[in-house]
Protein backbone atom coordinates (compact mmCIF):
# COMPACT_ATOMS: atom_id res chain seq x y z
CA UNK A 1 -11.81 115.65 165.65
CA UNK A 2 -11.44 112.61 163.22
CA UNK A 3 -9.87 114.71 160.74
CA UNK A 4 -7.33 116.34 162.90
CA UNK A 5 -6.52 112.16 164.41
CA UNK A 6 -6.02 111.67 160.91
CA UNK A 7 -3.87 114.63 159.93
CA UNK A 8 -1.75 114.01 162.74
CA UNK A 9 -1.50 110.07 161.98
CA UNK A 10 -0.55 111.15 157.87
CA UNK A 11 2.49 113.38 159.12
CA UNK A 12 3.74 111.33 161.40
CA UNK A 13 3.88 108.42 158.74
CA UNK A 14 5.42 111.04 156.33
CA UNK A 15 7.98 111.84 159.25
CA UNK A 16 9.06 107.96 159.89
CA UNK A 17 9.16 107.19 156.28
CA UNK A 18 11.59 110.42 155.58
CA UNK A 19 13.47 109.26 158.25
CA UNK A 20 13.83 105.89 157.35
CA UNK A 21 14.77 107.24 153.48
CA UNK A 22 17.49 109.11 155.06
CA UNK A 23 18.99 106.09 156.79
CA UNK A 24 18.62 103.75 154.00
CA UNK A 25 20.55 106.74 151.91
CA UNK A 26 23.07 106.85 154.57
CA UNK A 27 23.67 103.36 154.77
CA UNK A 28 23.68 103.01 150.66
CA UNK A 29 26.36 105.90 150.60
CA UNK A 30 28.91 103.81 153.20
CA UNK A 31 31.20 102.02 150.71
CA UNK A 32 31.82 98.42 151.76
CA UNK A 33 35.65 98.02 152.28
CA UNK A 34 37.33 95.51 149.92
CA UNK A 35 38.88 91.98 151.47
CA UNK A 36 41.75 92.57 152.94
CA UNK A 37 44.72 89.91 152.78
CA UNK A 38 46.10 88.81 156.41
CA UNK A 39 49.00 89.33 155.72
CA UNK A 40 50.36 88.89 159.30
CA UNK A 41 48.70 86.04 160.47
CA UNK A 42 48.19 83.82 157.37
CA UNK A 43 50.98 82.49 155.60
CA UNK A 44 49.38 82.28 152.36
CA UNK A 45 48.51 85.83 152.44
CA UNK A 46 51.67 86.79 153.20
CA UNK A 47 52.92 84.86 150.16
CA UNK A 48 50.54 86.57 147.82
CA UNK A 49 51.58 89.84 148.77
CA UNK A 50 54.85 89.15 147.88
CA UNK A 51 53.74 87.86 144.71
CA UNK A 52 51.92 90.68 143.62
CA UNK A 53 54.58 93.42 144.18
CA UNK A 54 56.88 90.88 141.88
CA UNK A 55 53.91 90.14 139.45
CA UNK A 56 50.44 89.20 139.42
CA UNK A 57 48.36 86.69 141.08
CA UNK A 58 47.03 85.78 137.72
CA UNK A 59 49.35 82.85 136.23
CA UNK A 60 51.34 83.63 132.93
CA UNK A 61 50.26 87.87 133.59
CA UNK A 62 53.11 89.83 132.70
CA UNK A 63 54.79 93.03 134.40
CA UNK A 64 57.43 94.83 133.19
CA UNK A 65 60.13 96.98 135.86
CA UNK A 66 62.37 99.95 134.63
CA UNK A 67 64.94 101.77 136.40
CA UNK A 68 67.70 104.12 135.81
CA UNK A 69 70.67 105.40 136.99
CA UNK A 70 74.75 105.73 137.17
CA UNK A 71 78.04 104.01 137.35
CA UNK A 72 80.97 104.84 139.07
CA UNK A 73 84.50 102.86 139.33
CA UNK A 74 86.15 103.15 142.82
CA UNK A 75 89.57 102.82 142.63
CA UNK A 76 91.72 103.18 145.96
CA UNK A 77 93.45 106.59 145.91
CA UNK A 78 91.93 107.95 143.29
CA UNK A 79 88.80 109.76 143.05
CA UNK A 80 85.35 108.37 141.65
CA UNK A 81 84.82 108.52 138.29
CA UNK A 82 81.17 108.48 136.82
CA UNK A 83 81.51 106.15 133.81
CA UNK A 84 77.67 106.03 132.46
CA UNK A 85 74.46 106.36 132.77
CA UNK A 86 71.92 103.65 132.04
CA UNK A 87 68.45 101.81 132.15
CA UNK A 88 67.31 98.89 132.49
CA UNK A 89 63.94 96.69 132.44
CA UNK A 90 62.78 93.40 133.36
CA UNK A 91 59.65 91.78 132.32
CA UNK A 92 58.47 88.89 134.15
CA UNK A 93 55.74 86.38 135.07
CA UNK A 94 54.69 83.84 137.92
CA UNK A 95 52.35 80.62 137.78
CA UNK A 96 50.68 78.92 141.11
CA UNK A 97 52.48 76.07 142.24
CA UNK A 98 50.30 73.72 144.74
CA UNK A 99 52.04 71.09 147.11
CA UNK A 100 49.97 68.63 148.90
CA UNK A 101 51.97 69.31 152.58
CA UNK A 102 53.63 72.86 151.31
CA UNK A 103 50.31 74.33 150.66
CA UNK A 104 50.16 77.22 148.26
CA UNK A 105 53.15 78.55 146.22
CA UNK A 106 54.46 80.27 142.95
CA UNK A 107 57.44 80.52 141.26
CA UNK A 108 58.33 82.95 138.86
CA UNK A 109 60.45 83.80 135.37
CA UNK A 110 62.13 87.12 133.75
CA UNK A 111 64.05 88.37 131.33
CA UNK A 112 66.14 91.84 131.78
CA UNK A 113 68.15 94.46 130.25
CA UNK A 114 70.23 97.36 130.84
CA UNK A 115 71.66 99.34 128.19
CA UNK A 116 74.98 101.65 129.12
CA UNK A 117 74.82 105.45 128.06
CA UNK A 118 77.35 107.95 127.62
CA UNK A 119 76.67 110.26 130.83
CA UNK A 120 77.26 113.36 128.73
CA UNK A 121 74.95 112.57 125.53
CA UNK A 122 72.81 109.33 127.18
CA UNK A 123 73.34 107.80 124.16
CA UNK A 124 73.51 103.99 123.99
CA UNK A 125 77.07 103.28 123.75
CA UNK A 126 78.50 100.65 121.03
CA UNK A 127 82.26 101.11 122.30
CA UNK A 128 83.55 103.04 124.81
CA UNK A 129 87.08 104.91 125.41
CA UNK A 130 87.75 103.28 129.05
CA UNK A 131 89.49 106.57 131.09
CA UNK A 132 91.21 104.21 132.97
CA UNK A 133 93.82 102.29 130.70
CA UNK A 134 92.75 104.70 127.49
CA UNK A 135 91.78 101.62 125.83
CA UNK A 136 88.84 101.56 123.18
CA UNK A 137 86.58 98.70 123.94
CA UNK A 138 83.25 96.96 122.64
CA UNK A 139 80.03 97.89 125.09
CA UNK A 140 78.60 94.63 126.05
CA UNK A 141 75.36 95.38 127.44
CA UNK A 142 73.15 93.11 130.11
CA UNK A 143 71.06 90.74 128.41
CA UNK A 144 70.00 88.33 130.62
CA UNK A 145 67.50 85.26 129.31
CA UNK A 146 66.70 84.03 131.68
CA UNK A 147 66.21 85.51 135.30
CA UNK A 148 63.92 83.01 136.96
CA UNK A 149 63.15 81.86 140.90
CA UNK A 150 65.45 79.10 141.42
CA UNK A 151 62.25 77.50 142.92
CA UNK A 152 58.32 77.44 143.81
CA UNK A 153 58.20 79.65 147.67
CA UNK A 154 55.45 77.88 149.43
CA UNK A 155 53.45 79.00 152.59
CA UNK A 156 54.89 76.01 154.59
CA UNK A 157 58.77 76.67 154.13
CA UNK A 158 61.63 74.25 155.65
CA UNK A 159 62.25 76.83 158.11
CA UNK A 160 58.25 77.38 159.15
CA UNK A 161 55.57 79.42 157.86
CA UNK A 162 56.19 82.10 155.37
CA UNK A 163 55.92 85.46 156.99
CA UNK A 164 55.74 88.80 155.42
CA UNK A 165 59.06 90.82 156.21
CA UNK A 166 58.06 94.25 155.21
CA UNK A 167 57.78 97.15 157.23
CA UNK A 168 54.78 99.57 157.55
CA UNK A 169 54.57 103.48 158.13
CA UNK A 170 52.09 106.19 156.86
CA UNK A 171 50.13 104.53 154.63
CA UNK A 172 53.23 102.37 152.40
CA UNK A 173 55.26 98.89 153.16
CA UNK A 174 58.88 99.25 153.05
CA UNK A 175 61.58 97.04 152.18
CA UNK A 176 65.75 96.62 152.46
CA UNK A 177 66.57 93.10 151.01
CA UNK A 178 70.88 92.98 150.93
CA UNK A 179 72.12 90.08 148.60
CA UNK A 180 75.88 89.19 148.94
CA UNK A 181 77.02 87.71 145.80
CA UNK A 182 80.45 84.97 146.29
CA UNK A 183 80.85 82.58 143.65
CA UNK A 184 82.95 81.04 140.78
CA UNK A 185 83.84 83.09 137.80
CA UNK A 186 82.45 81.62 134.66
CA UNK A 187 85.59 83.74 132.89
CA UNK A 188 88.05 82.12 135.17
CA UNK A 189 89.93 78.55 135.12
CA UNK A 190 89.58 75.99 137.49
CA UNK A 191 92.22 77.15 140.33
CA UNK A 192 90.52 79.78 141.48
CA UNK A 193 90.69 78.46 144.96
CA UNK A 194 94.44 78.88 144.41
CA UNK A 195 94.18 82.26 142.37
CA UNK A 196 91.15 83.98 143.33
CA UNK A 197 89.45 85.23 140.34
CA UNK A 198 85.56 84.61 142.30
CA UNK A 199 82.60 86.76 141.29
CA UNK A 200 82.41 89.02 144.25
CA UNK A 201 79.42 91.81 144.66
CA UNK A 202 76.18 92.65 146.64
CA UNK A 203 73.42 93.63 145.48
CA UNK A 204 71.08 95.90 147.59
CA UNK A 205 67.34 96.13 146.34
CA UNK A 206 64.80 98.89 148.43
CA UNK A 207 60.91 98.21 147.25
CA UNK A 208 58.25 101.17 148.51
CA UNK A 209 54.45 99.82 148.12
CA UNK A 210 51.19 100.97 148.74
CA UNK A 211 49.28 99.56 151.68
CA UNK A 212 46.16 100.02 150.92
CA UNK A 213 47.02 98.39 147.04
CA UNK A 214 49.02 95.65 148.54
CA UNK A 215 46.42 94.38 151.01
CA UNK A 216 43.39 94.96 148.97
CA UNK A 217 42.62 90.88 148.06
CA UNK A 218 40.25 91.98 145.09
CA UNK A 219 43.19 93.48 143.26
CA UNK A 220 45.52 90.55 141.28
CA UNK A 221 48.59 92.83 141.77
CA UNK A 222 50.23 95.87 143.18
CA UNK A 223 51.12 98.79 140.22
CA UNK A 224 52.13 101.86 142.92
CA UNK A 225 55.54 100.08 143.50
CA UNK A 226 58.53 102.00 143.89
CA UNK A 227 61.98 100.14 143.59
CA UNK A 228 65.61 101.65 144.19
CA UNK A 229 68.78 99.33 143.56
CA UNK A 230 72.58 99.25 144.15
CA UNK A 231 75.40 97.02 143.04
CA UNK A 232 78.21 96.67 144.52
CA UNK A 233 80.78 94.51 141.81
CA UNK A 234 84.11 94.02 140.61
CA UNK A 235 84.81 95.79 137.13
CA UNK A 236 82.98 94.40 134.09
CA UNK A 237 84.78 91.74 132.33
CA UNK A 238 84.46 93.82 128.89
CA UNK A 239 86.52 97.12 130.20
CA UNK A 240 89.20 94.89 130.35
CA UNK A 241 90.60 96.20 133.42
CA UNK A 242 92.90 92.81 134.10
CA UNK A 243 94.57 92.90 137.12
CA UNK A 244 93.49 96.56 138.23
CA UNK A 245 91.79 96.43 141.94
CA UNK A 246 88.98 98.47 142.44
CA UNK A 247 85.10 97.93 142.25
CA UNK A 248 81.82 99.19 140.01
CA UNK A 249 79.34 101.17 141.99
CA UNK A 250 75.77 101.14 140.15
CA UNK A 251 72.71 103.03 141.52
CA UNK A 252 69.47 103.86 140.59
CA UNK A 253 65.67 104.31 141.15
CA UNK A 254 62.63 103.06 139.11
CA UNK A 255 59.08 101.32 139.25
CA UNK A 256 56.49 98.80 138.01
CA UNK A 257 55.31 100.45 135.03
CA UNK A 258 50.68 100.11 134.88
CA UNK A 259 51.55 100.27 130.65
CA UNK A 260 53.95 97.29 130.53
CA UNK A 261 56.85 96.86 128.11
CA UNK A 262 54.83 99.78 125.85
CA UNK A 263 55.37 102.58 128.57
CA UNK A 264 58.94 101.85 128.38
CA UNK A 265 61.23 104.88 127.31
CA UNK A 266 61.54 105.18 123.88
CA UNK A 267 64.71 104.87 123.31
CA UNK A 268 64.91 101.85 125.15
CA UNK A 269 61.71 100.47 123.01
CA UNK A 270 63.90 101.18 119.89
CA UNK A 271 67.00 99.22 120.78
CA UNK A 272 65.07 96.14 122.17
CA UNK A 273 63.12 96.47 118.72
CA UNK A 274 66.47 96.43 116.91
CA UNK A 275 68.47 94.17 118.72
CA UNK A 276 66.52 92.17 121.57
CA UNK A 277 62.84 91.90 120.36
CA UNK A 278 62.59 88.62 122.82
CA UNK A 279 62.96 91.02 125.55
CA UNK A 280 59.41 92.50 125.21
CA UNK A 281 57.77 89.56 126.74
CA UNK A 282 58.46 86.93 129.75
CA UNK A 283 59.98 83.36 129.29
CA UNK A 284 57.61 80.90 129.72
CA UNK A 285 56.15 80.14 132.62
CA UNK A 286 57.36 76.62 132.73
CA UNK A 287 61.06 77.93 131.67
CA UNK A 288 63.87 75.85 133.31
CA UNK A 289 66.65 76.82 131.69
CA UNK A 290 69.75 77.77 134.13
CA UNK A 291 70.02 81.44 134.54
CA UNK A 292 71.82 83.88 132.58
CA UNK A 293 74.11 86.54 134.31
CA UNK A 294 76.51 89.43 133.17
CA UNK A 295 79.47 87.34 133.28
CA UNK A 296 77.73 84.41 131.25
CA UNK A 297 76.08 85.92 128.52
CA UNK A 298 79.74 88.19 128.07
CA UNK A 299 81.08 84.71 127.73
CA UNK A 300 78.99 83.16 125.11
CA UNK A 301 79.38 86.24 123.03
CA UNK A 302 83.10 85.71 123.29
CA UNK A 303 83.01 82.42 122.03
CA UNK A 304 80.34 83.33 118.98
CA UNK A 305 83.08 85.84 117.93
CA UNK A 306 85.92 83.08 117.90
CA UNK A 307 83.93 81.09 115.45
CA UNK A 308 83.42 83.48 113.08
């Protein structure tokens, strides 16, 4: 009778401690979710977000963007012409800014390219044959050192918390941000007011991210970003178009390349190589040098060729 007790006290031991292996298995198998950022109900989260679509959470990390695409001229009563192909890049970095009463905040620096191709060959072009006025004409590409924030964002803004403007659906966070461009010429004189001659354009940027990537607060930045852009601008100051009304139509679709300025294509690696090895890493992060646009840089290499 003992031995039977016994037997049936050994099995049922055997029995709890399977059971309790099982659990434990169970349990061990569960993977713990990672922190998630809150992005909807804490400013500073929302900030960070932001920051690591553009970069990296990590100060002085770099990133590098391509794109590609076309450009058309739009000229009223006439039909579109395609005029090239392209692609571009920008490399860039951030650093942490911290403000007593602001709270956190970052600011960050860039420099860009985009290289104009013939659309037939998609060669990079050195002149061009404008089919407009038949005029043969030196390519000046966009070489812009720098592109920086004009300033730190902080989580406590003079219009309120920061909050995170993206929108959500199926698993990615979506993004239109429209920026109308009106301001003075650097080409023109100083009676523009009288004239006209402003820089007029908008530029339209769409940015596709991964949720989960985004929110996950153990990762310093988001790499599964999708970007598409469109330009809206008056003709380029190097087609010398004069007086001729009609407007520059660029588009194109691209993303944050995981292999940095080396996963670039390699043409693009070869002319940067050649001509703009700068361009292969960001400005400093403490850069404060005004910004450099199309219409700028066009005009200091105007006035280098007059002094030669």
């Amino acid at each position: 009778m003992k031995l039977v007790l016994y037997t049936l006290a050994l099995c049922a031991l055997l029995l709890s401690s399977e059971s309790f292996g099982q659990k434990k298995s169970k349990a061990a198998a569960t993977p713990v979710p990672p922190p998630q950022l809150d992005v909807y109900n804490n400013p500073e989260d929302a900030l960070k977000a932001d920051r690591k679509i553009t970069s990296s959470l990590k100060d002085g990390e770099e990133c590098t963007y391509w794109w590609e695409g076309k450009v058309w001229s739009r000229i009223s009563g006439e039909k579109d012409r395609l005029l090239f192909t392209y692609i571009g890049m920008n490399v860039r970095a951030s650093k942490t800014v911290n403000d007593p009463e602001k709270g956190y905040g970052w600011r960050h620096v860039s420099r860009e390219l985009l290289f104009y191709m013939d659309p037939k060959t998609n060669e990079i072009l050195r002149t061009w044959k404008n089919p407009i006025t038949n005029e043969d004409v030196e390519v000046f590409h966009i070489a812009n050192d720098p592109v920086n924030g004009r300033g730190p964002t902080f989580a406590k803004g003079p219009t309120g918390p920061y909050k995170f403007k993206m929108q959500e659906k199926e698993g990615y966070f979506m993004q239109t941000n429209e920026v109308p461009l009106f301001y003075s010429n650097p080409l023109a004189g100083d009676y523009q007011d009288y004239v006209g001659g402003t820089y007029h354009a908008m530029e339209v940027f769409n940015t596709i991210v991964s949720k989960d990537e985004l929110l996950n607060a153990s990762k310093d930045k988001a790499d599964d970003v999708i970007i598409a852009w469109t330009r809206i601008s008056k003709f380029l100051p190097w087609m010398k178009m004069g007086d001729k009304a009609g407007w520059l139509i660029f588009t194109g679709t691209g993303k944050k390349l995981r292999g940095g300025t080396d996963a670039l294509p390699d043409a693009m690696k070869a002319e940067m190589k050649a001509n703009y090895p700068d361009y292969f890493h960001a400005p400093s992060v403490d850069d404060d040098r005004p910004n450099e646009t199309s219409w700028t840089y066009f005009k200091k290499q105007m006035e280098k060729k007059k002094k030669k």
